[in-house]
N, C-alpha and C. Protein backbone atom coordinates (compact mmCIF):
# COMPACT_ATOMS: atom_id res chain seq x y z
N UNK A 1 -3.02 -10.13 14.62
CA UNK A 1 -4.19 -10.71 14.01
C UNK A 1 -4.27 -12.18 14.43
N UNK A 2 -5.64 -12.59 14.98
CA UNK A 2 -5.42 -13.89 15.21
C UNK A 2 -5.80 -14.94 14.45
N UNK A 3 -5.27 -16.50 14.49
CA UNK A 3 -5.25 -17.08 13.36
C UNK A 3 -7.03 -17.57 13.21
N UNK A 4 -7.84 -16.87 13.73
CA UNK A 4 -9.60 -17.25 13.37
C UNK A 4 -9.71 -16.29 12.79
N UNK A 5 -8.98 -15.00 13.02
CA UNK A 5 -9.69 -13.90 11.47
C UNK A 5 -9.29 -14.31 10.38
N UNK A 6 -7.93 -14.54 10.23
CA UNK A 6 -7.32 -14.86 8.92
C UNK A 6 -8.08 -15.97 8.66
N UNK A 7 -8.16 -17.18 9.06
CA UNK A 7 -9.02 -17.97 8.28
C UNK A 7 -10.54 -17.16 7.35
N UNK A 8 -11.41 -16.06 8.47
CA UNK A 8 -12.49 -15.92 7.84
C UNK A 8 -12.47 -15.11 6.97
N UNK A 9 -10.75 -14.77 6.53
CA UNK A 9 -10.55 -13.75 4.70
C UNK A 9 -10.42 -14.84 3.64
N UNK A 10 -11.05 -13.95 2.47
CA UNK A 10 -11.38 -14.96 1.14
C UNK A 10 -9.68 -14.84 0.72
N UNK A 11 -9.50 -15.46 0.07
CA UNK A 11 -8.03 -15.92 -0.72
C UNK A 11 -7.91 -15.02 -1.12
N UNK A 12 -8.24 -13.60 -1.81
CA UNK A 12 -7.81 -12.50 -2.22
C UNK A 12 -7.21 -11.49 -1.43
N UNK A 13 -8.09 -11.66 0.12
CA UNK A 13 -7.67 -10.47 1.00
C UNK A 13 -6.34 -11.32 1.37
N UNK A 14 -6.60 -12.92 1.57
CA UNK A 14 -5.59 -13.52 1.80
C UNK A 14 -4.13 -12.89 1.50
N UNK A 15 -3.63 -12.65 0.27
CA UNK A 15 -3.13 -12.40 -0.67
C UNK A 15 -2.66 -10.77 -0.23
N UNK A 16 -3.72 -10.30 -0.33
CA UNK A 16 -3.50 -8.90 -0.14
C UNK A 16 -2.39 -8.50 1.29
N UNK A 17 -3.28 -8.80 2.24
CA UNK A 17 -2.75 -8.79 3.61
C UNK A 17 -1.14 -9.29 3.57
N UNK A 18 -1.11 -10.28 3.33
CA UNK A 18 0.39 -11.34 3.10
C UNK A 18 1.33 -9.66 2.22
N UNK A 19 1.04 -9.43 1.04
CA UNK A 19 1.80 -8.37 0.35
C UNK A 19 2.04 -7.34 1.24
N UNK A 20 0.90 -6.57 2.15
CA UNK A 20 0.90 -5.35 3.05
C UNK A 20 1.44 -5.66 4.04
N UNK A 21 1.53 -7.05 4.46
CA UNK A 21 2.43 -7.38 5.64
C UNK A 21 4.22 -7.02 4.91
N UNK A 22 4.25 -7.90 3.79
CA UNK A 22 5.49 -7.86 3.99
C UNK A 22 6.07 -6.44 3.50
N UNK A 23 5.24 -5.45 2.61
CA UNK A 23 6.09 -4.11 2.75
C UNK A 23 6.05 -3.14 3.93
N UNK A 24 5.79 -3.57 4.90
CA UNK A 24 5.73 -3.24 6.07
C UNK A 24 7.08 -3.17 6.87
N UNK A 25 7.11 -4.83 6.77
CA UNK A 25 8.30 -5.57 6.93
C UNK A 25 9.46 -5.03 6.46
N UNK A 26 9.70 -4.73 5.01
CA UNK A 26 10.63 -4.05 4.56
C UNK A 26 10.80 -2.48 4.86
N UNK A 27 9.72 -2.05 5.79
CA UNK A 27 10.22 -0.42 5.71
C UNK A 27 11.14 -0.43 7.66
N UNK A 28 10.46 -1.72 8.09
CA UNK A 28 10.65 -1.67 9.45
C UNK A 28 12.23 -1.83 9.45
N UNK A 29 12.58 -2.78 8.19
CA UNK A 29 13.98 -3.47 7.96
C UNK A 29 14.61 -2.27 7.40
N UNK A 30 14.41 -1.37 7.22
CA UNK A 30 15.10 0.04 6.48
C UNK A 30 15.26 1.07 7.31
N UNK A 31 14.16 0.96 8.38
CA UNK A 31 14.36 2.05 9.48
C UNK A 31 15.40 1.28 10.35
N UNK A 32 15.34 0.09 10.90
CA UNK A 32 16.63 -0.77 11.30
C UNK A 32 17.94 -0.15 11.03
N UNK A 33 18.10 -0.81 9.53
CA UNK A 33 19.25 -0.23 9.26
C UNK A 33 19.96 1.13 8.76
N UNK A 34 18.76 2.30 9.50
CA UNK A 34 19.20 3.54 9.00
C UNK A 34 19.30 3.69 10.54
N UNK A 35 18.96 3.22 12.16
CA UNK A 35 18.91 3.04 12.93
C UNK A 35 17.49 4.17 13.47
N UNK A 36 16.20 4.21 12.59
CA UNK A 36 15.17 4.85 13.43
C UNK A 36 14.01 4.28 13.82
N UNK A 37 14.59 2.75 13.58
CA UNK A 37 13.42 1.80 14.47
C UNK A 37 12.86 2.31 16.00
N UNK A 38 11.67 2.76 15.89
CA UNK A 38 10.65 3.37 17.47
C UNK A 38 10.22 1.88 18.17
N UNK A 39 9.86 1.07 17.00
CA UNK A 39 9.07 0.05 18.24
C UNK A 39 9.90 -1.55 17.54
N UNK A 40 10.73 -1.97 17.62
CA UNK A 40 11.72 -3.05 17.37
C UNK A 40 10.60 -4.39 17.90
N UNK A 41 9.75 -4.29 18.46
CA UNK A 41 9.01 -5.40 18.95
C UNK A 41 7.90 -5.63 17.68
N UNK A 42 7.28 -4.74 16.90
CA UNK A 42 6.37 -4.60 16.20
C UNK A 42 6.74 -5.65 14.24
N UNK A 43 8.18 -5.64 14.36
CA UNK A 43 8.78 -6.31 13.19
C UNK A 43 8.40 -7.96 13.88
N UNK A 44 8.57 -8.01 15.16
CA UNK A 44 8.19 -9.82 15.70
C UNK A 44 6.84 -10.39 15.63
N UNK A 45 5.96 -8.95 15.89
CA UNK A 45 4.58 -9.45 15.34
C UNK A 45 4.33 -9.69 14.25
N UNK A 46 4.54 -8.67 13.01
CA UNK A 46 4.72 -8.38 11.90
C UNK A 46 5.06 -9.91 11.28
N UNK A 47 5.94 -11.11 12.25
CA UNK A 47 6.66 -11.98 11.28
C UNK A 47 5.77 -13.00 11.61
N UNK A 48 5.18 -13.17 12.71
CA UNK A 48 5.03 -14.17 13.59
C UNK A 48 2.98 -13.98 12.88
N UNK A 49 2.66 -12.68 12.08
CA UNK A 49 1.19 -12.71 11.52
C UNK A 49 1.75 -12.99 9.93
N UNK A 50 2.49 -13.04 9.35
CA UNK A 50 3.20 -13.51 8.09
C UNK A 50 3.17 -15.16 8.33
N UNK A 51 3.91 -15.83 8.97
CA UNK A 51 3.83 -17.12 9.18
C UNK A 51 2.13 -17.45 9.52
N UNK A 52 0.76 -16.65 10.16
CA UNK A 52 -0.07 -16.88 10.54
C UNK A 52 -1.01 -17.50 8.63
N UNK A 53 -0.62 -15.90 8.34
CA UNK A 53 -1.31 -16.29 6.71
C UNK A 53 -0.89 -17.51 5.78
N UNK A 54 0.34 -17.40 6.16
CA UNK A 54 1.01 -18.33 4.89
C UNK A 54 0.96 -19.61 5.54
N UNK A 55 0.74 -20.41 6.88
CA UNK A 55 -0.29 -21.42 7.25
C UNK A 55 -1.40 -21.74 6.98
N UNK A 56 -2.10 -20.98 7.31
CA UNK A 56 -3.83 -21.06 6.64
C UNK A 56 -3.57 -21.10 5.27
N UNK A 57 -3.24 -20.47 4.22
CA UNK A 57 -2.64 -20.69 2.81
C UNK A 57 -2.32 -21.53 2.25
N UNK A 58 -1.69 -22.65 2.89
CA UNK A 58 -1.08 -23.80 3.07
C UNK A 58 -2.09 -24.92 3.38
N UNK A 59 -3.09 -24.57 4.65
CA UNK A 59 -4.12 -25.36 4.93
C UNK A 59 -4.87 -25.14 3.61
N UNK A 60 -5.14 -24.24 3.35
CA UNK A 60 -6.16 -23.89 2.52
C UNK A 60 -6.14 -24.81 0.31
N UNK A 61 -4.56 -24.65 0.29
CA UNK A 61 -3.85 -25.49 -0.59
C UNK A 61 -4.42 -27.11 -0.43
N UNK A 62 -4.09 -27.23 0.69
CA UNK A 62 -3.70 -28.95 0.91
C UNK A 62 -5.77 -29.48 0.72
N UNK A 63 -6.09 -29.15 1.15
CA UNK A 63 -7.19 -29.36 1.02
C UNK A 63 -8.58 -29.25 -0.39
């Protein structure tokens, strides 16, 4: 997701997305350690669109 969509979500989807990201995160971290991770690259996006929201979030705070 790039960081011009996330800006154009209201603070709720904000919110939302950020939660669905991170149980995502946690199932990717469970298939890891049960060892049936398929795509090991997809947890780096996964972190790297987590840090995307919780920036804008941050912008969105400060202002």
């Amino acid at each position: 997701m790039k960081a011009r969509e996330i800006r154009e979500l209201s603070d709720e989807e904000l919110r939302q997305r950020a939660e669905d990201l991170g149980r995502e995160m946690f199932d990717l971290r469970i298939q890891k350690a049960v060892g049936q991770n398929e795509r090991p690259l997809l947890m780096r996006s996964l972190r790297r669109d987590m840090a995307r929201l919780k920036t804008v979030a941050a912008q969105r705070k400060q202002s």
